[in-house]
Protein backbone atom coordinates (compact mmCIF):
# COMPACT_ATOMS: atom_id res chain seq x y z
CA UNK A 1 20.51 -8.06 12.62
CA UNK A 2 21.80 -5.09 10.40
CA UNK A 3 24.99 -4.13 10.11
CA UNK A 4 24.42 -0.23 8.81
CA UNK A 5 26.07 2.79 7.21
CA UNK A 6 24.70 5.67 7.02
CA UNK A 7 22.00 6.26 3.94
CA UNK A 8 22.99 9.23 1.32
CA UNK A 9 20.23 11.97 2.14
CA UNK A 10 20.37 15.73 1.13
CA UNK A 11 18.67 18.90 0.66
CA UNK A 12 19.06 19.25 -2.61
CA UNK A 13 18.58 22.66 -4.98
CA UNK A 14 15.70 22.79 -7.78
CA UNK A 15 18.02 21.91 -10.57
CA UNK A 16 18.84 18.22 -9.23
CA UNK A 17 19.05 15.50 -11.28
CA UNK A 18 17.21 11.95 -10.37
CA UNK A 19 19.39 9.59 -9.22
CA UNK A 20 21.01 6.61 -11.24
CA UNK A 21 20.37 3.29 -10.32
CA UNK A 22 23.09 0.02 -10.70
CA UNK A 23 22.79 -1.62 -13.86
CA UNK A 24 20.73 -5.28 -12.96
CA UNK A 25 24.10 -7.20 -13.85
CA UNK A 26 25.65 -5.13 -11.09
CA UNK A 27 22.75 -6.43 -8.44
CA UNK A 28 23.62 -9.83 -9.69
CA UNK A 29 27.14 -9.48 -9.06
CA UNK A 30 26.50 -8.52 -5.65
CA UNK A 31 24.19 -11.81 -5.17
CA UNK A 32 26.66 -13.90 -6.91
CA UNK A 33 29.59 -12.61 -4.49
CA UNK A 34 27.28 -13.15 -1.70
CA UNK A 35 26.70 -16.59 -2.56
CA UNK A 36 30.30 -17.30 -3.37
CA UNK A 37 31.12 -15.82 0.12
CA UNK A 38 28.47 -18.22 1.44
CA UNK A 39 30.03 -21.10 -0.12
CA UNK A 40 32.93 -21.29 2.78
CA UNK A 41 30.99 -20.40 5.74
CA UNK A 42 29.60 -23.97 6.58
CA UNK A 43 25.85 -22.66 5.05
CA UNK A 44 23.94 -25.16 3.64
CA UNK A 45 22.08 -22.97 1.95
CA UNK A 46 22.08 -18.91 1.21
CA UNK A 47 19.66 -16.72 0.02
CA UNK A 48 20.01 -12.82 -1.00
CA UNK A 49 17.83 -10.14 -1.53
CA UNK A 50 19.36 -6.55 -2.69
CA UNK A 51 17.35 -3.34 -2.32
CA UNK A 52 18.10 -0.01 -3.69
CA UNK A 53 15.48 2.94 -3.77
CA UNK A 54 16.31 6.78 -4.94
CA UNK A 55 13.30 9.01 -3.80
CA UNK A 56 13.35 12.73 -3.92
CA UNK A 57 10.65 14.77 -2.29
CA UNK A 58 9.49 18.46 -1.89
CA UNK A 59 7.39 19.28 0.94
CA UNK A 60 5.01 22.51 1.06
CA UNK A 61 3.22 24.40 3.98
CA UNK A 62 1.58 27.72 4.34
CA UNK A 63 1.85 28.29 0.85
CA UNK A 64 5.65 27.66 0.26
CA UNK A 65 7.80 25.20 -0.21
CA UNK A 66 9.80 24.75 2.77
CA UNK A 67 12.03 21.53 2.09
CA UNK A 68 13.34 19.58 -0.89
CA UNK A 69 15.22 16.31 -0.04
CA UNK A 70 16.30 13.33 -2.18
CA UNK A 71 17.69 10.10 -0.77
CA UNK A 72 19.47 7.37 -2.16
CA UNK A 73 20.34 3.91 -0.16
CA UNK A 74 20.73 0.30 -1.08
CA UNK A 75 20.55 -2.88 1.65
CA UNK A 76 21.78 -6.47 1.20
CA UNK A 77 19.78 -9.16 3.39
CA UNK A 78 21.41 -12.18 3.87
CA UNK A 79 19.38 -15.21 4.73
CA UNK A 80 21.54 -18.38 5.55
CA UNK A 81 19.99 -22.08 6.60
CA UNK A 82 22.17 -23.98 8.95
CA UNK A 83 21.05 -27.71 10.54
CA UNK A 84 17.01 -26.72 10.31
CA UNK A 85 17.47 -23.43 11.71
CA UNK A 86 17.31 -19.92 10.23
CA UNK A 87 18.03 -16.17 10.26
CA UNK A 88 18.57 -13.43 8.18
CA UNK A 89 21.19 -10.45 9.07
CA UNK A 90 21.02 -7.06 6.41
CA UNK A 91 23.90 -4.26 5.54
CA UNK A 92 24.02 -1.47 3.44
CA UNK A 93 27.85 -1.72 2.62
CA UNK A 94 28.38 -3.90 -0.78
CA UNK A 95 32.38 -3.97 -0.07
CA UNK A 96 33.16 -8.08 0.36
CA UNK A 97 34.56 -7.25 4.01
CA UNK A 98 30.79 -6.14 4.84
CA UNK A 99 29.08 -8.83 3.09
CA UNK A 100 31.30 -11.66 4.75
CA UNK A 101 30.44 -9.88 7.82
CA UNK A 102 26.89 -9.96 7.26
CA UNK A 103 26.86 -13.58 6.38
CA UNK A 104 28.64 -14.48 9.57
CA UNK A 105 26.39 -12.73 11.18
CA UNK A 106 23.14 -14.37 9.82
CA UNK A 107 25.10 -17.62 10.84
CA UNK A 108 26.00 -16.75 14.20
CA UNK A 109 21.90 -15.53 14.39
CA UNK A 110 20.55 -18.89 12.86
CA UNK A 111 23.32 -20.70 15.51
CA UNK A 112 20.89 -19.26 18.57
CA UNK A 113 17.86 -20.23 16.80
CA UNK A 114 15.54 -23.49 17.65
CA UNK A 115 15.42 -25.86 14.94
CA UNK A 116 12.58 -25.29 12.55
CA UNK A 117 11.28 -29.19 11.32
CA UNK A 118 8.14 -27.33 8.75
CA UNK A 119 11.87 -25.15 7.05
CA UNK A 120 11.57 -26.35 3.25
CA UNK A 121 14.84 -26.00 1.14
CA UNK A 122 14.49 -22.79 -0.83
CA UNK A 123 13.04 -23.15 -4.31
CA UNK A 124 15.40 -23.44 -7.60
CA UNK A 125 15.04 -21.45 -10.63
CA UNK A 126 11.66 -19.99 -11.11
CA UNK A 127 9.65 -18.24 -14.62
CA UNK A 128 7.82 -15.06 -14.01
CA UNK A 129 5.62 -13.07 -16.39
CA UNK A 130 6.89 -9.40 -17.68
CA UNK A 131 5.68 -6.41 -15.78
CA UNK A 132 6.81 -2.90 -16.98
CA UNK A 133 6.76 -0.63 -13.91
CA UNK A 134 9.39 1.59 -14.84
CA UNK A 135 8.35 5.12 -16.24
CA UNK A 136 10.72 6.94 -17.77
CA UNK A 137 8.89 10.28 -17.09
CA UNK A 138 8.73 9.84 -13.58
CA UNK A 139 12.56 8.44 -12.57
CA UNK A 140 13.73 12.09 -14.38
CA UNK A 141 11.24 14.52 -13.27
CA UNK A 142 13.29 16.92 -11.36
CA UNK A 143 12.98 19.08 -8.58
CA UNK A 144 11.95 22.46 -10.75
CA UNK A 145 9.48 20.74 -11.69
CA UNK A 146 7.92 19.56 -8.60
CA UNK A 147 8.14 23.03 -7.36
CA UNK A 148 6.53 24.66 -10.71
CA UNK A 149 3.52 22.25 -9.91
CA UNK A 150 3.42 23.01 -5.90
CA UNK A 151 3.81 26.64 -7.00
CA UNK A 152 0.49 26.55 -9.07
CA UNK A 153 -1.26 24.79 -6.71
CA UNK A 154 -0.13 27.20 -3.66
CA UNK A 155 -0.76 30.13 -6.31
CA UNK A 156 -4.35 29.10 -6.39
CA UNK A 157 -5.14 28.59 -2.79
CA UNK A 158 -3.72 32.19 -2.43
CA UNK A 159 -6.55 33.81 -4.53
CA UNK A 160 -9.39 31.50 -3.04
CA UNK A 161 -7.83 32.79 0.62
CA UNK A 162 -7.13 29.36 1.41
CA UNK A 163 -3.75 28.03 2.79
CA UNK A 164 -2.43 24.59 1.06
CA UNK A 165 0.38 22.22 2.20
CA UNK A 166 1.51 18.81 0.99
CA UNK A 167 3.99 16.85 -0.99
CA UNK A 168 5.57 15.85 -4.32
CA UNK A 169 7.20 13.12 -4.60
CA UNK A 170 8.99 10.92 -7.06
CA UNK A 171 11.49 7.96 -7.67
CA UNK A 172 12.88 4.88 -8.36
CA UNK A 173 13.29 1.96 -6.95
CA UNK A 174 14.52 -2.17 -7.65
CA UNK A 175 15.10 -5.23 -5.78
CA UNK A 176 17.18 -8.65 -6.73
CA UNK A 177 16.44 -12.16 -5.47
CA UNK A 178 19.25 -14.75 -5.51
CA UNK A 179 19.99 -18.06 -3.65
CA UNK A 180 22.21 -20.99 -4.10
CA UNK A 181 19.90 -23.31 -5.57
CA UNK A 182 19.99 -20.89 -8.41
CA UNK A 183 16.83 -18.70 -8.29
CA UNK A 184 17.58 -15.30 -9.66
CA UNK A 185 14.63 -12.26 -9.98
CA UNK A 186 14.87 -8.92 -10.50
CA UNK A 187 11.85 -5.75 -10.91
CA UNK A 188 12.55 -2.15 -11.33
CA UNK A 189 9.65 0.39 -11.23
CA UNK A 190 8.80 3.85 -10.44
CA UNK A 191 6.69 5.93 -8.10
CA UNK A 192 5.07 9.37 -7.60
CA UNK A 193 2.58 10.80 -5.20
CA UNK A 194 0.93 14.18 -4.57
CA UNK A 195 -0.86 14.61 -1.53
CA UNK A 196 -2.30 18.62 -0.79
CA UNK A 197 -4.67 19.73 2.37
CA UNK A 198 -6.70 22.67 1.81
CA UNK A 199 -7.49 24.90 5.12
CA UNK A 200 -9.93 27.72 4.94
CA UNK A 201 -10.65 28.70 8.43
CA UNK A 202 -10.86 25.87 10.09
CA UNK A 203 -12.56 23.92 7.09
CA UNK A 204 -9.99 21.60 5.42
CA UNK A 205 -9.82 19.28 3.09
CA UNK A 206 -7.74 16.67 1.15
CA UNK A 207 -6.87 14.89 -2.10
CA UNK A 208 -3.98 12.28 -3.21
CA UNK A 209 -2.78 10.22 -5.82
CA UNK A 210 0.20 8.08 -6.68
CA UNK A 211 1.12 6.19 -9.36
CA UNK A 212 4.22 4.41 -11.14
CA UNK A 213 3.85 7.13 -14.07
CA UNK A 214 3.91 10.55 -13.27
CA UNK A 215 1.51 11.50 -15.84
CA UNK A 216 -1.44 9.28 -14.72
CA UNK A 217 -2.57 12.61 -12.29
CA UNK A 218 -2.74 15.95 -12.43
CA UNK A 219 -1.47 18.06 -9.11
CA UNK A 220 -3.62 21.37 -10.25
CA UNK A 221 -6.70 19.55 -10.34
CA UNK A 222 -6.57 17.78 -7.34
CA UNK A 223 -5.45 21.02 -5.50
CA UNK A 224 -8.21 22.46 -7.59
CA UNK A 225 -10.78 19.36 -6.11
CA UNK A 226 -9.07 19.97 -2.13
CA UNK A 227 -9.57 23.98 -3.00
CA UNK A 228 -13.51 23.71 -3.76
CA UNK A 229 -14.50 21.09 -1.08
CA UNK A 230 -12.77 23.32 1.77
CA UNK A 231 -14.63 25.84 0.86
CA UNK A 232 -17.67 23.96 1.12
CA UNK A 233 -16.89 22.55 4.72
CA UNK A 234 -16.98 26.26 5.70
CA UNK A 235 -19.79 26.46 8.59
CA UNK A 236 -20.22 22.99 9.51
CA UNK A 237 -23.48 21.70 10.89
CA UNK A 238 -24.13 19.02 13.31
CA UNK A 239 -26.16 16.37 13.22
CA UNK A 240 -27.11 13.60 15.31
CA UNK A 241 -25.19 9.92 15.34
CA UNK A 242 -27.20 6.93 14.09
CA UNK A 243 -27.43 4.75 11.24
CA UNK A 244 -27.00 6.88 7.64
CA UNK A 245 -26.41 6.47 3.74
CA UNK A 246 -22.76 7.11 3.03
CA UNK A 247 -21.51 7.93 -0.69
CA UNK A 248 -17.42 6.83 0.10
CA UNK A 249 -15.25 8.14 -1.92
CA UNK A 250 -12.06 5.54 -3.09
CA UNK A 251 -9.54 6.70 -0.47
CA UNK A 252 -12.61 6.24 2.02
CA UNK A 253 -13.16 2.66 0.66
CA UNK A 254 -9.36 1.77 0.76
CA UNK A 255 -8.93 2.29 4.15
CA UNK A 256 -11.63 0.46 5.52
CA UNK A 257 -11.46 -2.62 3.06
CA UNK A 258 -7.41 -2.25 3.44
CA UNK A 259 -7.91 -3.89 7.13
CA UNK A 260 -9.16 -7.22 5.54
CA UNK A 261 -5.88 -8.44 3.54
CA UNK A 262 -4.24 -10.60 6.03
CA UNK A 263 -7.63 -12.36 6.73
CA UNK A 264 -7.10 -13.72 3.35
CA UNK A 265 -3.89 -15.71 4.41
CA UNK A 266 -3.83 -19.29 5.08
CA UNK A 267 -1.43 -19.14 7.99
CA UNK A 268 -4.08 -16.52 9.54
CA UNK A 269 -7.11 -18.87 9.48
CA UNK A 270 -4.72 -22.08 10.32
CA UNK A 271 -3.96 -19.45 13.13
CA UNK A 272 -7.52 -18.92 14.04
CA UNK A 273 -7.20 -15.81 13.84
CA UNK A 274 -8.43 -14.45 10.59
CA UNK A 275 -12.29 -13.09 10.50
CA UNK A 276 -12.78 -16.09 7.69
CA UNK A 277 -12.55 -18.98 9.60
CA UNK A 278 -16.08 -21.43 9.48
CA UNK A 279 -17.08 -18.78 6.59
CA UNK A 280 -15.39 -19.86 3.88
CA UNK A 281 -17.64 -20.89 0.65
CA UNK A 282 -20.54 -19.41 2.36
CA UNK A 283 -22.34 -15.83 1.15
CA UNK A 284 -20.55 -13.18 3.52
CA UNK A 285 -20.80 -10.17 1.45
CA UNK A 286 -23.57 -8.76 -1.10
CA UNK A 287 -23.51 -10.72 -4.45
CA UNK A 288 -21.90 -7.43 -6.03
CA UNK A 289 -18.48 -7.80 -4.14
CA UNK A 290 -15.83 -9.10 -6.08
CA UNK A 291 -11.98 -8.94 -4.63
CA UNK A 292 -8.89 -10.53 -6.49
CA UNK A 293 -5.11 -10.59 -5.55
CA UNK A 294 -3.68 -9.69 -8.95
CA UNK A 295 -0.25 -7.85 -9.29
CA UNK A 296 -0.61 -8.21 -13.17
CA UNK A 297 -3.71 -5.33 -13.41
CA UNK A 298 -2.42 -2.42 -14.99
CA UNK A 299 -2.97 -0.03 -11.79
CA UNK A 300 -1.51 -2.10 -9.53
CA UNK A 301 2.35 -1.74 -8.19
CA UNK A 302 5.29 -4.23 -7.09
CA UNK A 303 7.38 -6.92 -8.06
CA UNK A 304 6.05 -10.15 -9.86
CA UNK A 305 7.54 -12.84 -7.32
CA UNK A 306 7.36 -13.10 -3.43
CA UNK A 307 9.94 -12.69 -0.52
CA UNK A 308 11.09 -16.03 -1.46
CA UNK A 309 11.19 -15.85 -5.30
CA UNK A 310 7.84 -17.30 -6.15
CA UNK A 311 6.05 -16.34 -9.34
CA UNK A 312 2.85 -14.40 -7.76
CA UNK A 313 -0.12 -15.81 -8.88
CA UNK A 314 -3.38 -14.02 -9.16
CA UNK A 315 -6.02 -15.09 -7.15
CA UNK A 316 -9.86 -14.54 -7.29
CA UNK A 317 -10.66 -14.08 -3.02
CA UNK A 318 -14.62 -13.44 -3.06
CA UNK A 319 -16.49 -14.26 -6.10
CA UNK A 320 -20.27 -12.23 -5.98
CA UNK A 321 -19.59 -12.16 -2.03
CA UNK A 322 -18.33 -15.78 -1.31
CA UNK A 323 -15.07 -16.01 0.05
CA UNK A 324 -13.56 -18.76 -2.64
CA UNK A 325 -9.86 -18.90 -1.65
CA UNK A 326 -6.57 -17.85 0.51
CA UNK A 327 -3.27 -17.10 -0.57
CA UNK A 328 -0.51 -19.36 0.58
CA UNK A 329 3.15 -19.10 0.87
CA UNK A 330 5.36 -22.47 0.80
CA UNK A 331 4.85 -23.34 4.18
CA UNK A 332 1.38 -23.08 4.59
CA UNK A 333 0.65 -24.70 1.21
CA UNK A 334 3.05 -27.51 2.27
CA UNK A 335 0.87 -27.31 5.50
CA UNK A 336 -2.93 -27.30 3.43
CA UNK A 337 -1.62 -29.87 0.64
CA UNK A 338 -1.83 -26.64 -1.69
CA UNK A 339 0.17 -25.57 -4.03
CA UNK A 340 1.40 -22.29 -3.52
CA UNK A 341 0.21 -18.99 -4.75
CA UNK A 342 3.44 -16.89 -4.28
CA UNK A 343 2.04 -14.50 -1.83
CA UNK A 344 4.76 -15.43 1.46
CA UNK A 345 6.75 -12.90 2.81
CA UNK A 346 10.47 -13.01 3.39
CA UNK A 347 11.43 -15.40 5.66
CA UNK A 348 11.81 -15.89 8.97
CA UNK A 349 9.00 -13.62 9.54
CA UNK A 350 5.45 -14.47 11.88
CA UNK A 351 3.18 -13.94 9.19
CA UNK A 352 3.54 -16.11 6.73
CA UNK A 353 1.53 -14.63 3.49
CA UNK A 354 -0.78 -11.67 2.61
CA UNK A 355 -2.46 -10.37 -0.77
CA UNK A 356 -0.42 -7.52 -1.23
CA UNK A 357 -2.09 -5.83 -4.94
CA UNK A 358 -6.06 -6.71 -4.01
CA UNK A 359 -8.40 -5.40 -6.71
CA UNK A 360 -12.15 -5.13 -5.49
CA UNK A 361 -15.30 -5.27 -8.59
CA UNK A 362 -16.09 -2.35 -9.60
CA UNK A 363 -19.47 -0.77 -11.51
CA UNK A 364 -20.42 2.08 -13.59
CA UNK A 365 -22.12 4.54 -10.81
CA UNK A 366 -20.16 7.56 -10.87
CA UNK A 367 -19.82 9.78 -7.08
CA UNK A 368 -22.03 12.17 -9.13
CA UNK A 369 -24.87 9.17 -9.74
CA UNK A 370 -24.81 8.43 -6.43
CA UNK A 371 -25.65 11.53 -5.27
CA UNK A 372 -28.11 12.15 -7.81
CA UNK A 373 -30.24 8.85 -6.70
CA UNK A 374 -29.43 9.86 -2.74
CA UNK A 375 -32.69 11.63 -1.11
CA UNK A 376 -30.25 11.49 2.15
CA UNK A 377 -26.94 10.83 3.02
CA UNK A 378 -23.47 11.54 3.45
CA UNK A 379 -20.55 12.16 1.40
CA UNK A 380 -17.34 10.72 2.53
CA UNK A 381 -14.17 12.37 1.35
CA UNK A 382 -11.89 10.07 3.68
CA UNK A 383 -11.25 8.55 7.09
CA UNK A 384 -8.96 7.93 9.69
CA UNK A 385 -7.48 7.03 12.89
CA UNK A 386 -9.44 3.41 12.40
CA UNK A 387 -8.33 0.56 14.99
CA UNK A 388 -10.03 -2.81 14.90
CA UNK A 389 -12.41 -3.48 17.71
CA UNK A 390 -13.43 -7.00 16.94
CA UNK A 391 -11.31 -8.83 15.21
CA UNK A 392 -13.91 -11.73 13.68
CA UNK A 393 -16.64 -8.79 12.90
CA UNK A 394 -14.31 -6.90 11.25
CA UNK A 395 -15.94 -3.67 13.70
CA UNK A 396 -13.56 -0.82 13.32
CA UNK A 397 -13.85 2.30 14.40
CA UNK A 398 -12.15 6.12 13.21
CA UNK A 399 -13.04 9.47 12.13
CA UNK A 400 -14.22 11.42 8.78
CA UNK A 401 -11.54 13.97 8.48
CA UNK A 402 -11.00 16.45 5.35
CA UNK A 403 -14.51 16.90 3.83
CA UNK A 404 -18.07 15.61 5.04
CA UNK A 405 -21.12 16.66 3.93
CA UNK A 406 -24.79 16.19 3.67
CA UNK A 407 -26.78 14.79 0.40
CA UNK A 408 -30.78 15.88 0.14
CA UNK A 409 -32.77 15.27 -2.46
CA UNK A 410 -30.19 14.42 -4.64
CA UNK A 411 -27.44 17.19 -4.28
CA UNK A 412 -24.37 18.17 -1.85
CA UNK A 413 -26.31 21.05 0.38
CA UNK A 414 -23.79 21.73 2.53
CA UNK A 415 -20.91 20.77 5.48
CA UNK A 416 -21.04 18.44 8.41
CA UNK A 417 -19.38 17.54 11.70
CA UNK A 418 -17.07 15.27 11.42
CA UNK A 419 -18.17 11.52 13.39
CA UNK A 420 -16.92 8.43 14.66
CA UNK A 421 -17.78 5.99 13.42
CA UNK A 422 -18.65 1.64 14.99
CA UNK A 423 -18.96 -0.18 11.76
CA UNK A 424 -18.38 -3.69 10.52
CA UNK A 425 -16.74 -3.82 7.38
CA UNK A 426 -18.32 -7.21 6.63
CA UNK A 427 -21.61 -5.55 7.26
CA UNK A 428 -20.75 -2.43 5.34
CA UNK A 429 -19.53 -5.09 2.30
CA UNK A 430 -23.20 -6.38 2.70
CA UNK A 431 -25.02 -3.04 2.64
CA UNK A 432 -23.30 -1.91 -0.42
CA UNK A 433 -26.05 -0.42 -3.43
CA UNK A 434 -23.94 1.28 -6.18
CA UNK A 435 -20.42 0.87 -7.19
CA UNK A 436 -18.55 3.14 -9.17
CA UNK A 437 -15.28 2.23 -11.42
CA UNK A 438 -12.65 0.88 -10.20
CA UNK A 439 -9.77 2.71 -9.59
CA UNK A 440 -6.42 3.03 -8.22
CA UNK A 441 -6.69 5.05 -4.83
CA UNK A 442 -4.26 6.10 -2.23
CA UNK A 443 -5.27 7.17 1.44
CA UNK A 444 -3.59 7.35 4.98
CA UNK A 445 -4.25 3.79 6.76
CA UNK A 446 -3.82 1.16 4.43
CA UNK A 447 -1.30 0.73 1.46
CA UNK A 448 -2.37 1.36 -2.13
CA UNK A 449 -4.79 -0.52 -4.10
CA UNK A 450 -7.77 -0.79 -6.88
CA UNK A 451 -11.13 0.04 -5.64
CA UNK A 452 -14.12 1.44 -6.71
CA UNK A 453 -16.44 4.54 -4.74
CA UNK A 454 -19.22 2.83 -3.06
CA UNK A 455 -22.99 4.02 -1.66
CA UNK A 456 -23.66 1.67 1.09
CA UNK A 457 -26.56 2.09 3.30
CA UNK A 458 -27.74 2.09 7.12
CA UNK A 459 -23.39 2.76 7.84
CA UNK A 460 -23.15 3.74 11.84
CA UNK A 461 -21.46 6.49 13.12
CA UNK A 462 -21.03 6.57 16.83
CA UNK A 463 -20.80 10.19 18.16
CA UNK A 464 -19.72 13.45 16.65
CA UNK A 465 -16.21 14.42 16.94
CA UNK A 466 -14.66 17.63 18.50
CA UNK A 467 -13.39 19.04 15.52
């Protein structure tokens, strides 16, 4: 249940100043009330998680900026335990009316709820390791400056005749964990993303990046990189579908890859339902595929503790192709006589855990290797529109969008049709021949995370698209 007030959100003019966010004794003032609140209610136990995010964003078509917005909004979720059964009601009001509403609320939920006998008492106080996520660079770069960049990016697709449109976007955002056995955890970080298409005619194409520090991209050269391709995917030809050597680009990688996280939780192959199951310990990928679950790397994002105030750990998945391990939240480490590996998601919730910061091997074959060693291929900028078709084969399917084009003899010669494509990602994971560094890459269909470009061979694409 949430019990909501409306979230501060405003046009805002280019001079704005980022937002301030509470101090972290101020979040644990709001847990402790919370739990004080708690304390009469008849809960045996209470648990509290506060959110607060300021984002501002400035949005660009047709060569102009056309809207500039910031936001600011915090929610309290209140998770109470009552007789084996539980629920969890949220507000955004931190007045103590609201929160003893809330709480009453999560009661009155957890009341209508059948009793849960695999519910395990919330954990006590926890240790978790250091992460620095917050940028100071990033939480104060202002609107003027977000338009000075989208202005020199629109600038230069106005003298290549091209026609750009996007976003810039930055923030700030921190969370607090609290329950009444004590836990308390709290993680502040920063964001920023740039995302630009490219049109020239009816050629397009597309770069991104985000990243907690502002400065770890540079908007003018990837509008610069979306500029150049576009006007290579001028006059498009078609070829046939069938079986073909694909360089993918990271974004390209991330989205495919990005559909096999939840395979990788315990509750999924308890479930039967994860495309692991019987394949555990056995070689399922090529010997060059590496993936870990690790929030500590450097390029990765989020909080170090789960949605119940675990320390994450980080976990090596696939070791040279073998899938070695799952993640496991309380529960289903309770369940597998495990011990947990702080990956479970705020209870009550269907899913149980996920790896949430995977990091895939990488190798030292730049996209410009790859094409150099290519007699004949493709050259994946990104994909999209993917859906799962079989679940256990890991067959999806989608579209190239925003930049194809055809590798001979070693070089980019020109623009192609976009396809669908009918490929298993296992498969694809087993065809893979070069690797270039890892990285940390951003696309449309799956969340953000480190992965390197990859040539993969004998990749199937379907049928050519209309467009």
């Amino acid at each position: 249940m949430k019990i909501a007030a409306k979230t501060k959100k405003a046009s805002t003019g280019a001079h704005a100043r980022a937002a301030e966010l509470l101090p972290e004794r101020e979040l644990r003032r709001i847990v402790d009330t919370v739990l004080r609140l708690a304390k009469s209610t008849g809960a045996e136990e209470t648990e509290v998680h506060v959110d607060e995010v300021a984002s501002a964003l400035t949005r660009f078509a047709n060569n102009a900026i056309h809207q500039n917005v910031a936001e600011h909004g915090q929610t309290v979720s209140i998770r109470t335990v009552l007789d084996s059964r539980t629920a969890r009601a949220t507000t955004n009001r931190v007045d103590e009316d609201s929160l003893r509403a809330a709480i009453e609320a999560s009661l009155s939920l957890a009341h209508s709820q059948p009793k849960d006998p695999r519910l395990l008492r919330m954990p006590g106080k926890q240790r978790y390791r250091t992460v620095n996520r917050f940028l100071k660079p990033t939480a104060i770069l202002s609107a003027e400056e977000r338009a000075l960049a989208v202005r020199r990016a629109c600038d230069l697709a106005i003298k290549t005749g091209q026609v750009a449109a996007g976003i810039y976007s930055n923030g700030q955002s921190q969370s607090a964990l609290g329950n009444s056995r004590g836990l308390f955890a709290a993680h502040h970080e920063t964001h920023s993303e740039f995302s630009i298409t490219v049109q020239e005619g009816s050629a397009a194409s597309w770069a991104k990046a985000n990243s907690a520090d502002v400065r770890a991209f540079d908007p003018q050269k990837l509008a610069g990189r979306a500029s150049e391709k576009a006007h290579l995917a001028v006059n498009a030809c078609e070829l046939p579908p069938g079986r073909y050597t694909v360089i993918l680009e990271p974004a390209a990688v991330l989205d495919l890859v990005g559909f096999l996280f939840y395979d990788f939780a315990a509750t999924a192959l308890q479930d039967k339902r994860s495309c692991l199951n019987d394949r555990m310990g056995k070689q399922l990928f090529g010997q060059n595929i590496t993936i870990s679950d690790d929030v500590y790397h450097p390029l990765q994002q989020g909080a170090p503790f789960d949605g119940e105030g675990l320390p994450r750990q980080r976990v090596l998945l696939v070791d040279r192709g073998i899938p070695k391990n799952l993640v496991y939240s309380r529960a289903a480490a309770k369940a597998a006589h495990k011990p947990p590996t702080g990956h479970g998601f705020a209870l009550p919730n269907e899913y149980g855990e996920a790896p949430m910061n995977l990091v895939f091997g990488g190798g030292d074959s730049s996209i410009d290797k790859m094409v150099a060693c290519t007699e004949r291929g493709l050259l994946v900028t990104r994909l999209w529109y993917i859906r799962e078709v079989d679940p256990y084969e890991k067959v999806m399917t989608g579209m190239t969008r925003d930049g194809l084009f055809l590798v001979e003899n070693g070089k980019v010669t020109g623009a192609v049709r976009n396809f669908r494509f009918n490929q298993s990602v296992i498969e694809m994971l087993m065809n893979v021949e070069l690797l270039g560094p890892a990285v940390r890459a951003t696309g449309e269909e799956a969340f953000e995370m480190v992965v390197p470009a990859m040539k993969v061979r004998d990749f199937y694409f379907s049928e050519v698209t209309k467009f």
